[in-house]
N, C-alpha and C. Protein backbone atom coordinates (compact mmCIF):
# COMPACT_ATOMS: atom_id res chain seq x y z
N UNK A 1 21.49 6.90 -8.22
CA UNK A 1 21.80 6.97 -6.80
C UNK A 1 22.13 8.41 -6.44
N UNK A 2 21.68 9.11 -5.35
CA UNK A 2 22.03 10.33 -4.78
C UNK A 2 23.24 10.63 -4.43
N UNK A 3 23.21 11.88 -4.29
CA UNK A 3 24.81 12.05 -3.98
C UNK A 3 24.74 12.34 -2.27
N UNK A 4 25.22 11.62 -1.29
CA UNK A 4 24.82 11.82 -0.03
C UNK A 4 25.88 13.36 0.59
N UNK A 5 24.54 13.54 1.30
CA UNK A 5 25.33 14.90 2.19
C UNK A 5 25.22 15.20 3.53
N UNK A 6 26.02 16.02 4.18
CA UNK A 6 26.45 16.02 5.56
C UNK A 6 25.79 17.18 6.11
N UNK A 7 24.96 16.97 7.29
CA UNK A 7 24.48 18.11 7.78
C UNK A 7 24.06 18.31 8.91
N UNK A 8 24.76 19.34 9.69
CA UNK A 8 25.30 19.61 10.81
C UNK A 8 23.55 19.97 11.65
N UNK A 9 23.79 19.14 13.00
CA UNK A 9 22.49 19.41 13.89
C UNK A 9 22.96 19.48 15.12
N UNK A 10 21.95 20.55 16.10
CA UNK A 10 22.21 20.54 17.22
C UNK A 10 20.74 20.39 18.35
N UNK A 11 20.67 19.40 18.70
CA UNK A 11 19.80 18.99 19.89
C UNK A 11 20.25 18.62 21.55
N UNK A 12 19.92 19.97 22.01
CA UNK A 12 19.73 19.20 23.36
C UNK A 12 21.43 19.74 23.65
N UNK A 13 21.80 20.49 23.23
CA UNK A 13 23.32 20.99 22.95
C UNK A 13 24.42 20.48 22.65
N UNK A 14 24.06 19.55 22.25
CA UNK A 14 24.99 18.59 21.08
C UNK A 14 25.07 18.39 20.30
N UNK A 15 26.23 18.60 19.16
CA UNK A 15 26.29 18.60 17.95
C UNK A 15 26.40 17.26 17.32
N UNK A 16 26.00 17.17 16.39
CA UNK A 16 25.62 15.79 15.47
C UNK A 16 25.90 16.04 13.51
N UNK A 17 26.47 15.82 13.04
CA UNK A 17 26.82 15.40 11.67
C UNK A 17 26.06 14.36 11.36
N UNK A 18 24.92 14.31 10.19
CA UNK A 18 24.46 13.13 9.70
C UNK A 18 24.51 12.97 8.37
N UNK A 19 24.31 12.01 8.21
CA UNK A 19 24.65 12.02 6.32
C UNK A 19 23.16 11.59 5.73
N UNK A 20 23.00 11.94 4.66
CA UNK A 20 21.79 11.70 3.98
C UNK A 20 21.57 12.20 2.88
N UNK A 21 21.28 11.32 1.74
CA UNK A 21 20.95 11.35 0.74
C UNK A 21 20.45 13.16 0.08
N UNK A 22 20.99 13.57 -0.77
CA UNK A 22 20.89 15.39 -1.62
C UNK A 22 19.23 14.72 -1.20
N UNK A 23 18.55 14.27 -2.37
CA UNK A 23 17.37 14.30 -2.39
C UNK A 23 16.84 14.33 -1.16
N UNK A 24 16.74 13.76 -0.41
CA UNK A 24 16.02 13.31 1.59
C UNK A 24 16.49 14.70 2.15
N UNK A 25 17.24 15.53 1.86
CA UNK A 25 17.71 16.07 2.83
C UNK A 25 16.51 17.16 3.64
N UNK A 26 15.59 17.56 2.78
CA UNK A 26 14.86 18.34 3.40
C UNK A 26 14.07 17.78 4.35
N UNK A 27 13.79 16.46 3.96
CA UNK A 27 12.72 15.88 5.16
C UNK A 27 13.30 15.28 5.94
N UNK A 28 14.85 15.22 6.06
CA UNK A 28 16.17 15.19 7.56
C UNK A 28 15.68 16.44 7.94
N UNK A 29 15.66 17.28 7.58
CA UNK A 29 16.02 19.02 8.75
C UNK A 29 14.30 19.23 8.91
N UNK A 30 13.27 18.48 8.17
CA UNK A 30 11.85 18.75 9.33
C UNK A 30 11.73 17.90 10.10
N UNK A 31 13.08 16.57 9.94
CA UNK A 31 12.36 15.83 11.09
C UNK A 31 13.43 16.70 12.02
N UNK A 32 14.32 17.07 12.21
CA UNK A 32 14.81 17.41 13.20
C UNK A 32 14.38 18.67 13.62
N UNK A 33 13.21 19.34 12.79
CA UNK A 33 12.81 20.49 13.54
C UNK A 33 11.68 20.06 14.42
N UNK A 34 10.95 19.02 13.76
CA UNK A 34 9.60 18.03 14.93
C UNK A 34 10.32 17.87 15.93
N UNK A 35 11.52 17.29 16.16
CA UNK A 35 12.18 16.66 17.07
C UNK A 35 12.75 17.85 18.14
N UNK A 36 13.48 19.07 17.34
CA UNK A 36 13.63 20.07 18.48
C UNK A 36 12.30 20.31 19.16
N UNK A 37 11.31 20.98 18.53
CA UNK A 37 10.18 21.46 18.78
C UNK A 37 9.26 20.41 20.03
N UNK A 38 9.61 19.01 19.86
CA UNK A 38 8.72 18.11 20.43
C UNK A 38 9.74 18.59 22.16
N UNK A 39 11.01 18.23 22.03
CA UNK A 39 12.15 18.71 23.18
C UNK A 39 12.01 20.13 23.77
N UNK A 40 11.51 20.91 23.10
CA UNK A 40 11.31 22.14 23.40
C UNK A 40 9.94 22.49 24.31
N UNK A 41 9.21 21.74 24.02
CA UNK A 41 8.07 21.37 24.54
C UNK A 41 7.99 20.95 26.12
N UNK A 42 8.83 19.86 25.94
CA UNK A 42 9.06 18.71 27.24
C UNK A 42 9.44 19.49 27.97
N UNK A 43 10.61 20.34 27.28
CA UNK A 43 11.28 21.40 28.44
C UNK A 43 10.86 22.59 28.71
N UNK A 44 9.51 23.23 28.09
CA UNK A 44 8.83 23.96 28.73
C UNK A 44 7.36 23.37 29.89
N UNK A 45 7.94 22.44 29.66
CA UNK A 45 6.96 21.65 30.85
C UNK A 45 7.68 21.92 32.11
N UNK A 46 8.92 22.45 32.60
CA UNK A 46 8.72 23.00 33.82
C UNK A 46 9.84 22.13 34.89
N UNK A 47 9.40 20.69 34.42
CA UNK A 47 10.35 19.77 35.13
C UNK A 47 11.66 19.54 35.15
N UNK A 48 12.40 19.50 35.31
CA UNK A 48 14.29 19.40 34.93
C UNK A 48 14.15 18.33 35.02
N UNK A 49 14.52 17.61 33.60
CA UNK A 49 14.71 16.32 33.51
C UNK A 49 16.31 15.97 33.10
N UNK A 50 17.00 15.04 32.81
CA UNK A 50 18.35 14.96 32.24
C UNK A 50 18.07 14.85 30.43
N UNK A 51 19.43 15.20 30.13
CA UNK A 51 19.20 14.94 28.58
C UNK A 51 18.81 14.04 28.14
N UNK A 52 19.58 12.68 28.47
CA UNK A 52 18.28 11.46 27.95
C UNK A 52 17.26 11.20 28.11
N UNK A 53 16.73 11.62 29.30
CA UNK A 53 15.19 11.82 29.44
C UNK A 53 14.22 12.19 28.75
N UNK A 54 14.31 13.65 28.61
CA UNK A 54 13.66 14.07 27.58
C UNK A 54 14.42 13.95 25.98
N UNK A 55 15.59 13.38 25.79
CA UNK A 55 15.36 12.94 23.80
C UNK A 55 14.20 11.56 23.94
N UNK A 56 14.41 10.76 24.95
CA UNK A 56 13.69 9.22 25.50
C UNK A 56 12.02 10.21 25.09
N UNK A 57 11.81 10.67 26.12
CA UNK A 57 10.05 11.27 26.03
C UNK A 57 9.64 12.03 24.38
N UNK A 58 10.61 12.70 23.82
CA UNK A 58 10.70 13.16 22.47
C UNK A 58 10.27 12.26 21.34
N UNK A 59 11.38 11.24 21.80
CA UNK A 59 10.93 10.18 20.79
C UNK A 59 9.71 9.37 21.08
N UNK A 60 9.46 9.48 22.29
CA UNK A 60 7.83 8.34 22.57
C UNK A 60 6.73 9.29 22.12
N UNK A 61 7.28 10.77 21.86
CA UNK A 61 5.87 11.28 21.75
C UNK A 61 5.73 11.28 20.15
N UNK A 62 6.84 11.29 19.47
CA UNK A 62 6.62 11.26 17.79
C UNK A 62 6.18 9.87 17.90
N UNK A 63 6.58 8.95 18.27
CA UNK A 63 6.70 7.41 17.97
C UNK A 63 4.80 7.47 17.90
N UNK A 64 4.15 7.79 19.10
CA UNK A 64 2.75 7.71 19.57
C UNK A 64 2.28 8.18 18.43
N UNK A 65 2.65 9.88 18.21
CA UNK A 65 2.01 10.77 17.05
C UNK A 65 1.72 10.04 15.41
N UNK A 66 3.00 9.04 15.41
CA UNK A 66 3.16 8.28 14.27
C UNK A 66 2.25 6.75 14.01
N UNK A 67 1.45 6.45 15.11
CA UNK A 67 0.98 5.25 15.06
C UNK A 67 -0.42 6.14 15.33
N UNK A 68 -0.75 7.31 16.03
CA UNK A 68 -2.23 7.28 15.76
C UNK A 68 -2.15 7.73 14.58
N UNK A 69 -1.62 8.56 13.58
CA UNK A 69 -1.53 8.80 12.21
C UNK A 69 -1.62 7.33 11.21
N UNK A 70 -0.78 6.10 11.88
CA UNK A 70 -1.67 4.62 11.12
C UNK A 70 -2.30 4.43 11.37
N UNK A 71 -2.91 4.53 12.83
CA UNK A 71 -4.07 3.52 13.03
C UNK A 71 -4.89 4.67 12.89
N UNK A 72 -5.08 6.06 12.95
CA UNK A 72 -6.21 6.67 12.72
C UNK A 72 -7.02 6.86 14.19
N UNK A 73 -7.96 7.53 14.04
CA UNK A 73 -9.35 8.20 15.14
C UNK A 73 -10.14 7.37 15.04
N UNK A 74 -10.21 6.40 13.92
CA UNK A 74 -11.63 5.71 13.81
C UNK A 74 -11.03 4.46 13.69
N UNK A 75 -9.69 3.93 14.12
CA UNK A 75 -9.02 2.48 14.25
C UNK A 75 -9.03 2.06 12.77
N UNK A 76 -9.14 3.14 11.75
CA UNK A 76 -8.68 2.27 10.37
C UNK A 76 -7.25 2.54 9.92
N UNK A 77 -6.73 1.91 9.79
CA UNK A 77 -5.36 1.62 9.18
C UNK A 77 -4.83 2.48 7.84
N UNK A 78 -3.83 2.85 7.23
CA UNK A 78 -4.09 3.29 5.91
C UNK A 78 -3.92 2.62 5.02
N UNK A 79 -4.09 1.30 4.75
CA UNK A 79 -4.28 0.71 3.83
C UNK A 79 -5.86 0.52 3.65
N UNK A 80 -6.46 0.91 4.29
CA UNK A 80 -7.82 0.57 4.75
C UNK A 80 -8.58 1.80 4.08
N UNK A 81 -7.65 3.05 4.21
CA UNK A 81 -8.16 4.54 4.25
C UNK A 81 -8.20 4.65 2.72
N UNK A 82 -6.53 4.42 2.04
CA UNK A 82 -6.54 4.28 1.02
C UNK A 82 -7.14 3.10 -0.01
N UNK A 83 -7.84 2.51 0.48
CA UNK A 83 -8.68 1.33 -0.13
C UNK A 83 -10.21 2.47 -0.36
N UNK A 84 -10.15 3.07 0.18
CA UNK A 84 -12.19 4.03 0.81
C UNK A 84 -11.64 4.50 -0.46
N UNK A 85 -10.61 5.55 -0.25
CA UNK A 85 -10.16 6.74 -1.24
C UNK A 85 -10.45 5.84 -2.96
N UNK A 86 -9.62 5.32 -2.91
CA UNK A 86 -9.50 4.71 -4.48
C UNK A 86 -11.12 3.72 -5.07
N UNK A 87 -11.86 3.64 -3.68
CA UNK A 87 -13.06 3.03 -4.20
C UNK A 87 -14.16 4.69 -4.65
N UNK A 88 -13.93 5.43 -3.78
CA UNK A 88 -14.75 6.60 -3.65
C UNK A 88 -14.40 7.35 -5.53
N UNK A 89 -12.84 7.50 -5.66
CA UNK A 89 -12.31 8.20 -6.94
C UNK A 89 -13.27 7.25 -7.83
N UNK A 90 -13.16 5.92 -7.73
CA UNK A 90 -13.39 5.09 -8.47
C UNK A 90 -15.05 5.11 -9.49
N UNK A 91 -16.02 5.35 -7.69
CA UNK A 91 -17.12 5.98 -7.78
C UNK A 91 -17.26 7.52 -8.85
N UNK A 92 -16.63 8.38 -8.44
CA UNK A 92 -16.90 9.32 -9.16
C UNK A 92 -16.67 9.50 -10.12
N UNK A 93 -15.48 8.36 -10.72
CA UNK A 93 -15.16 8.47 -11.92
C UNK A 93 -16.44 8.12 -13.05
N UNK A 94 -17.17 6.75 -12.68
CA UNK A 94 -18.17 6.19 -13.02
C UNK A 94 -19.23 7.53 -13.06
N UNK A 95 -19.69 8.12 -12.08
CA UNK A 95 -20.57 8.84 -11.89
C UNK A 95 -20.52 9.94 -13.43
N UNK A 96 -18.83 10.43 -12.81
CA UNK A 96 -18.92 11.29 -14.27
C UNK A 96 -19.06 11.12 -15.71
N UNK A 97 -18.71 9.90 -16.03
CA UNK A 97 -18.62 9.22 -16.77
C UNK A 97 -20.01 8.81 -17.51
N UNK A 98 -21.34 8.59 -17.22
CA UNK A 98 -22.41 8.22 -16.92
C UNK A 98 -23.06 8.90 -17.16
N UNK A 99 -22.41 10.55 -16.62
CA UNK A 99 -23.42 11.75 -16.65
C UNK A 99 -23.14 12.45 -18.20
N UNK A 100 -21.17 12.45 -18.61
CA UNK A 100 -21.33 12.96 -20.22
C UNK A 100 -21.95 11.82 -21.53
N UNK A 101 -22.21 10.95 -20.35
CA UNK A 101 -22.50 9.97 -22.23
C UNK A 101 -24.22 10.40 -22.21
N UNK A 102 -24.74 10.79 -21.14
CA UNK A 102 -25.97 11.28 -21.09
C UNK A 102 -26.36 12.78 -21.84
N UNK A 103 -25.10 13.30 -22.06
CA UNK A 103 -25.31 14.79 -22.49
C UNK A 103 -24.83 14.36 -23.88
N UNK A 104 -24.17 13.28 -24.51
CA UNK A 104 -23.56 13.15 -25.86
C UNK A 104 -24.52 11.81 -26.31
């Protein structure tokens, strides 16, 4: 089990303490740099919105970013993607395989 740790964030000008696992911790501080960066965004869009507004639009735009990343450009899923992948390795393995018993 990890040893959990505390680490100080500020979004939107509020400070936040979260706890999370030694190991996780690095992929806590990129999600919260997606998350400034996505807010940073909203708010160079021009509009004055209130603070919940834009963390609300922040999070719909990762949330979106995160489901076309499952469902993909071409509506396949990744269980679907990784099914191609492991048939394709699978293929080449054969292929190579095929080609040294031909040279031995």
């Amino acid at each position: 089990m990890s040893d959990v740790v505390q680490i100080d964030v500020t979004l939107l000008g509020r400070q936040f303490t979260i706890g999370t696992p030694a190991d996780e911790r690095e992929t806590l501080e990129q999600a919260v740099r997606l998350l400034a960066d996505k807010i940073d965004t909203i708010q160079a869009g021009g509009r004055v919105m209130d603070a919940d507004k834009v963390a609300i639009m922040a999070a719909l735009n990762i949330a979106h970013d995160l489901l076309k990343v499952k469902v993909g450009d071409g509506g396949l899923e990744m269980a679907t993607i990784q099914r191609k992948i492991h048939t394709m390795s699978e293929a080449a393995d054969q292929a190579l395989s095929a080609s040294q018993q031909k040279l031995f």
